[in-house]
N, C-alpha and C. Protein backbone atom coordinates (compact mmCIF):
# COMPACT_ATOMS: atom_id res chain seq x y z
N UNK A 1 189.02 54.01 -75.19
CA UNK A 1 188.29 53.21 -74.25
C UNK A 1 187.35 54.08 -73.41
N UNK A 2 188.01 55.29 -73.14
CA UNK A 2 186.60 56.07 -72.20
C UNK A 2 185.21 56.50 -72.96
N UNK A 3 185.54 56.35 -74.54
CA UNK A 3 184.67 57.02 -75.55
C UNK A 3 183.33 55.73 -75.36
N UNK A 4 184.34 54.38 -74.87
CA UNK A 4 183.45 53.45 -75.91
C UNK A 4 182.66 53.14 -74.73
N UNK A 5 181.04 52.95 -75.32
CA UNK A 5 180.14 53.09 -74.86
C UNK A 5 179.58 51.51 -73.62
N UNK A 6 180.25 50.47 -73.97
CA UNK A 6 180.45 49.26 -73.46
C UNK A 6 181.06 49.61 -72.36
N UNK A 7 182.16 49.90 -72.07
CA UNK A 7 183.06 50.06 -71.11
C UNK A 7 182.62 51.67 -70.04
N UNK A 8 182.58 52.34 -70.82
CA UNK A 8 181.91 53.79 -69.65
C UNK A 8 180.96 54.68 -70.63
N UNK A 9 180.58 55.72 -70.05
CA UNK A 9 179.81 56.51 -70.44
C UNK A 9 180.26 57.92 -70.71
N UNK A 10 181.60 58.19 -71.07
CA UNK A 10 181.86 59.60 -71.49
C UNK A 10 181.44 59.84 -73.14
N UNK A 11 180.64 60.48 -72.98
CA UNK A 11 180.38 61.02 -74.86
C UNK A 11 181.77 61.73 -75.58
N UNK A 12 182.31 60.91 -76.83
CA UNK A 12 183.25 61.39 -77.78
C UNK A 12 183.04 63.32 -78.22
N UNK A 13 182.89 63.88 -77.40
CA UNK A 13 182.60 65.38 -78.04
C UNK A 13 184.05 66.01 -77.36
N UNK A 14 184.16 66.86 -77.82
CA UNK A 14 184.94 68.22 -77.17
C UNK A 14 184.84 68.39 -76.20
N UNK A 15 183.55 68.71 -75.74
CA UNK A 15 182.48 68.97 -74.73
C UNK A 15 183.19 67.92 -73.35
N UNK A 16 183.74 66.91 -73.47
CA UNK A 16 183.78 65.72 -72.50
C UNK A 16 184.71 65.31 -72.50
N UNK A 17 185.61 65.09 -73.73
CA UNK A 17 186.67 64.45 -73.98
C UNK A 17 188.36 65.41 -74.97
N UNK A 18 189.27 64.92 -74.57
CA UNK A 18 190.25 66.09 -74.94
C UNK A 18 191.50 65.02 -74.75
N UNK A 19 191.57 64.36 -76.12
CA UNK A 19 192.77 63.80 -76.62
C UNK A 19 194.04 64.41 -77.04
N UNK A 20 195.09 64.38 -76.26
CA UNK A 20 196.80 65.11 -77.03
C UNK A 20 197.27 63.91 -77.16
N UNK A 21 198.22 63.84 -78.36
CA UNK A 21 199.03 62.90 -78.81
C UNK A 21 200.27 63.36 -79.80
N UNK A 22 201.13 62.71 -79.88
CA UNK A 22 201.71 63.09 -80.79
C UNK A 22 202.82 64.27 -80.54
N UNK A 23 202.77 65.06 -81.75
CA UNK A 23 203.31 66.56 -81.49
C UNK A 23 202.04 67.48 -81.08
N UNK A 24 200.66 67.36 -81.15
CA UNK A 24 199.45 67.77 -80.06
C UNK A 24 200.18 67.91 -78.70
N UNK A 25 200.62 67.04 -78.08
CA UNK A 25 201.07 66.93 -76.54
C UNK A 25 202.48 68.24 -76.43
N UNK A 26 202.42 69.02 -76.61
CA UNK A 26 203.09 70.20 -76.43
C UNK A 26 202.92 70.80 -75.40
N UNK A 27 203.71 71.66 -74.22
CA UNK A 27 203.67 72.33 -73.45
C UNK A 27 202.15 73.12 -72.87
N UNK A 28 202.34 73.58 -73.89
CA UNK A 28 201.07 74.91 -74.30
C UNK A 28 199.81 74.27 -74.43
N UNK A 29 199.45 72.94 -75.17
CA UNK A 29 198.44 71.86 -75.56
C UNK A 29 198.05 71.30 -73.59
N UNK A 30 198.84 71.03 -73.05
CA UNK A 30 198.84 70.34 -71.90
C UNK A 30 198.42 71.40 -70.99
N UNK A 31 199.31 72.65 -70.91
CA UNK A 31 198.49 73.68 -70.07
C UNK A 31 197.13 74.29 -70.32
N UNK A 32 196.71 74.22 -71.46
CA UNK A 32 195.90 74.69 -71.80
C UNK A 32 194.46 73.57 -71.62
N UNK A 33 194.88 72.33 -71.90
CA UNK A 33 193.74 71.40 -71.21
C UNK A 33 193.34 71.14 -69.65
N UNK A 34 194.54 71.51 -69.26
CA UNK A 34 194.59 71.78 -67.55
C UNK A 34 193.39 72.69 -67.16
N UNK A 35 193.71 73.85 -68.05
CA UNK A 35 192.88 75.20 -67.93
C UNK A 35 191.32 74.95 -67.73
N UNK A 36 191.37 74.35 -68.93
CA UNK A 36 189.98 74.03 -69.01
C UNK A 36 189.09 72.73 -68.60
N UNK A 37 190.12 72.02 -67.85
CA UNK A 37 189.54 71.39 -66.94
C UNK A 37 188.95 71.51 -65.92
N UNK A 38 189.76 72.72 -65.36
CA UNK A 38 189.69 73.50 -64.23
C UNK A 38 188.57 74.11 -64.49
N UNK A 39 187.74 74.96 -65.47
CA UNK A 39 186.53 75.84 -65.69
C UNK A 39 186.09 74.25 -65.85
N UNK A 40 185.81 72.84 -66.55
CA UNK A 40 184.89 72.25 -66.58
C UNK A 40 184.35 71.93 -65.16
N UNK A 41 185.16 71.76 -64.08
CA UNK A 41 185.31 71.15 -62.47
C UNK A 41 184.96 72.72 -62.11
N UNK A 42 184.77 73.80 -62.50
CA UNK A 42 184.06 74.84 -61.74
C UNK A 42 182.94 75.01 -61.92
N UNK A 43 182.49 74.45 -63.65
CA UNK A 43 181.33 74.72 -63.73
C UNK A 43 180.33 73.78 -63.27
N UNK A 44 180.73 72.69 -63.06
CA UNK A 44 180.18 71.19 -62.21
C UNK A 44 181.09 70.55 -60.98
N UNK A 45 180.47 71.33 -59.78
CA UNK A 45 181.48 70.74 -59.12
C UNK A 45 180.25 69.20 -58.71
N UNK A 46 180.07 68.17 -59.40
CA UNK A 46 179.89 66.95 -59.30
C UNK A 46 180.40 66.20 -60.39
N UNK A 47 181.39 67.11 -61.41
CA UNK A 47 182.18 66.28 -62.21
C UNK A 47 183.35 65.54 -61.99
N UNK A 48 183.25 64.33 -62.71
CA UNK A 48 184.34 63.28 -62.85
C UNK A 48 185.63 63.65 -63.62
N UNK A 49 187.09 63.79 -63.22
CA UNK A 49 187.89 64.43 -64.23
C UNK A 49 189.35 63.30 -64.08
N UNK A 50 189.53 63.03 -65.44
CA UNK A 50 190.20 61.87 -65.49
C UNK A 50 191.29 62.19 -66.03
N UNK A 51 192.49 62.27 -66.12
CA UNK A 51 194.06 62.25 -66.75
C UNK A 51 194.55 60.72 -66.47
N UNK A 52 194.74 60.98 -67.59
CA UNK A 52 196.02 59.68 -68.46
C UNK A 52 196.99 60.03 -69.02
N UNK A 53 198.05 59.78 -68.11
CA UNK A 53 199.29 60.29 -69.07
C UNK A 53 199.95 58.57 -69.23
N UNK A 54 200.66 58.67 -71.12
CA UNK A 54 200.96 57.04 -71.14
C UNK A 54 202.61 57.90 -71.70
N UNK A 55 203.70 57.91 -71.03
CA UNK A 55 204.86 58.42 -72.12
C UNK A 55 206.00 57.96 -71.29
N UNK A 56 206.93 58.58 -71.39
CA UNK A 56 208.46 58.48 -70.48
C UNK A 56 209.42 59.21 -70.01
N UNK A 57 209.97 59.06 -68.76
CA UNK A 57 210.62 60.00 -68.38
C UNK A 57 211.92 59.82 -67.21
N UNK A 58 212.16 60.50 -66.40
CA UNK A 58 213.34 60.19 -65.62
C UNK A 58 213.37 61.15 -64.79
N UNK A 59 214.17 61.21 -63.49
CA UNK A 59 213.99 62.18 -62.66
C UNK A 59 215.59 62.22 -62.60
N UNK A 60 216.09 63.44 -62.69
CA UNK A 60 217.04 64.07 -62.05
C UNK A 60 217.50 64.17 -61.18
N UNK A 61 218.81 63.75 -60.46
CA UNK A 61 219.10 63.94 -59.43
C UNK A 61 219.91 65.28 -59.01
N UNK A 62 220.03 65.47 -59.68
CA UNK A 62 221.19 67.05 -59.74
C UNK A 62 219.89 68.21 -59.50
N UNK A 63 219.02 68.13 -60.27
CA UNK A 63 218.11 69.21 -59.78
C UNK A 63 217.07 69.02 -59.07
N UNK A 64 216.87 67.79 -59.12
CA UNK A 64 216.10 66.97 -58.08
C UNK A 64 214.18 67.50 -58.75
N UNK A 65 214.51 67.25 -60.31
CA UNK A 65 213.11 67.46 -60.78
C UNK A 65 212.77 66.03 -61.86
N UNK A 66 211.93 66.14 -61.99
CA UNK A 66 211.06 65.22 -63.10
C UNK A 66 211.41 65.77 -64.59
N UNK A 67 211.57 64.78 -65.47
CA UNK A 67 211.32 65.28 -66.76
C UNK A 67 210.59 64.20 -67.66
N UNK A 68 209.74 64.82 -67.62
CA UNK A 68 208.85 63.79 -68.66
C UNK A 68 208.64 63.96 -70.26
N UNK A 69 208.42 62.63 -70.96
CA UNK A 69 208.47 62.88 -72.43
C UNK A 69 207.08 62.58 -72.74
């Protein structure tokens, strides 16, 4: 939906857009898009930066943390 051109204006490239899914959505996959979100929002600070996370999870009460799937 952010690709499609009706609804918004983000261009489908690399460049703009950065889909994980699957076994993609790995630790390392997630930090690493963080990363470079962070250099995209440095190199434009008038950019728009959007996260969607759609998955499941539960919070702990014993350690009093989040765990998400």
């Amino acid at each position: 939906m952010l690709t499609d051109g009706t609804f918004c204006a983000y261009p489908n490239t690399p460049d703009h857009v950065r889909l994980l899914q699957d076994q993609e959505a790995n630790r390392k996959a997630i930090l690493d898009g963080l990363e470079w979100l962070k250099a995209c929002a440095d190199r434009d600070k008038d950019a728009t930066i959007v996260i969607y996370y759609s998955g499941h999870g539960t919070y702990d009460l014993s350690s009093n943390a989040y765990y998400l799937l």
